[in-house]
Protein backbone atom coordinates (compact mmCIF):
# COMPACT_ATOMS: atom_id res chain seq x y z
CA UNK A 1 74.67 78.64 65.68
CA UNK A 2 72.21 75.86 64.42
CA UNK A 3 70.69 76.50 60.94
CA UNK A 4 67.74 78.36 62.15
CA UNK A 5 64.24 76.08 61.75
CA UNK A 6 63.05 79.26 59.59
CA UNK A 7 64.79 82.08 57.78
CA UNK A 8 65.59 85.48 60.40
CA UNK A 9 63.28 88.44 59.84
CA UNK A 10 66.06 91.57 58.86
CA UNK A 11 65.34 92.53 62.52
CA UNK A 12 66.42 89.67 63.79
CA UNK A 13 69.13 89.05 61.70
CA UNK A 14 70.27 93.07 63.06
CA UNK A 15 69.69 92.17 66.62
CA UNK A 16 71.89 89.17 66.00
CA UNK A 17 74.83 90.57 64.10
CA UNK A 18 74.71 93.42 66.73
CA UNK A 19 74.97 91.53 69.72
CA UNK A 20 77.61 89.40 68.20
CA UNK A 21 79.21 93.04 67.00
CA UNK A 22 79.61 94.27 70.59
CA UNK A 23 81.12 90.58 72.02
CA UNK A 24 83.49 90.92 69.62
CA UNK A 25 84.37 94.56 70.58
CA UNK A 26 84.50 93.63 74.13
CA UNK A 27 87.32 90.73 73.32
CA UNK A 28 85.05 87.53 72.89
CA UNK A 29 86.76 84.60 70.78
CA UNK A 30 85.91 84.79 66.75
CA UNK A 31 84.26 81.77 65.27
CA UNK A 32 86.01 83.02 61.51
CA UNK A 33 89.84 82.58 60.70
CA UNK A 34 91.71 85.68 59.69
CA UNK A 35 92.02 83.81 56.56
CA UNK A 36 88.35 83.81 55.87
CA UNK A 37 88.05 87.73 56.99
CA UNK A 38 90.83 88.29 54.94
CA UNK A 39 89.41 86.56 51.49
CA UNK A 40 86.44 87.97 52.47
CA UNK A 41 87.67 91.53 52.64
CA UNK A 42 90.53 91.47 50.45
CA UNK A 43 89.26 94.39 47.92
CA UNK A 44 88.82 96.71 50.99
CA UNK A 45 92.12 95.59 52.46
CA UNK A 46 93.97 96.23 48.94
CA UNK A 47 92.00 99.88 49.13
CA UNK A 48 93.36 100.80 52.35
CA UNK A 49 96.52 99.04 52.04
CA UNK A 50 97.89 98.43 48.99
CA UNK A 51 98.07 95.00 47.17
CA UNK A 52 101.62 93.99 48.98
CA UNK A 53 100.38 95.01 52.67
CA UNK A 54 96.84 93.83 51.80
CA UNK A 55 98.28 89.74 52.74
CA UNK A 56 99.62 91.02 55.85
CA UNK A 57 96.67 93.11 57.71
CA UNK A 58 93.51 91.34 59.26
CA UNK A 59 90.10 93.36 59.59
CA UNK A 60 89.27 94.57 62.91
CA UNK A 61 85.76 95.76 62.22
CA UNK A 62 83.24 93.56 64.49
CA UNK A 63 80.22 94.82 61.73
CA UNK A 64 82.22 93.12 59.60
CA UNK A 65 83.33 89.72 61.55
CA UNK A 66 80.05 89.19 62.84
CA UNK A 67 78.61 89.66 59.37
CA UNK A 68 80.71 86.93 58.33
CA UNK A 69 80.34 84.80 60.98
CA UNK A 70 76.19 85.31 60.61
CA UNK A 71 76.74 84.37 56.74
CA UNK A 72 78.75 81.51 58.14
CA UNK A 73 76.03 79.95 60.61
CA UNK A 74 79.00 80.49 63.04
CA UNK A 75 77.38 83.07 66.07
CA UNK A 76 75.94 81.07 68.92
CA UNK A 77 73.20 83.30 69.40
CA UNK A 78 69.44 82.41 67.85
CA UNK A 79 66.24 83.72 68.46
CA UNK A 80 63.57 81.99 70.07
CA UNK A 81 60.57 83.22 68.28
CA UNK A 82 57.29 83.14 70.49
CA UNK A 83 54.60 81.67 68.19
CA UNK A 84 50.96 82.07 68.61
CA UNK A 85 49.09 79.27 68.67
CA UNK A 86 45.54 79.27 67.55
C-alpha cells in the first residue's frame, strides 16, 4: 500500500484491516516477517507461552497481522475516496 494522499477515516482504516483480516484467514501471503509479528507481540507471546517458548511460537491472529501490516503501510488495499466537487 502507497502512503495514502490523506490520513484513513477509523472506518476506513476498519474496512481495510478487515478485508486484509479475512485474506489472511483464507491463506493469502503476509507482507510482515514472523520476526516483526513476533517483536511486535512478544509480551502476549511470553503471556501465553512462557519466556523460553515465547522465541519459538509465531502469532496466528489475522486482527493482529493485518494490524501490523496497516501500521506498516504494507496491505495493498486503499480506498478510493469519491470527492465532491463544488
Amino acid at each position: 500500500m502507497v502512503k495514502p494522499a490523506r490520513a484513513h477515516t477509523r472506518f476506513e482504516k476498519a474496512r481495510i484491516i478487515g478485508a486484509r483480516a479475512l485474506q489472511i484467514s483464507m491463506g493469502a501471503p503476509l507482507f510482515v516477517t514472523e520476526d516483526e509479528l513476533r517483536d511486535k507481540y512478544i509480551r502476549e507471546l511470553v503471556q501465553l507461552y512462557g519466556v523460553d517458548d515465547a522465541k519459538e511460537k509465531v502469532v496466528l491472529d489475522p486482527m493482529k497481522i493485518a494490524t501490523l501490516e496497516y501500521e506498516q503501510n504494507k496491505i495493498p488495499i486503499d480506498v478510493d475516496p469519491h470527492f465532491k466537487e463544488e
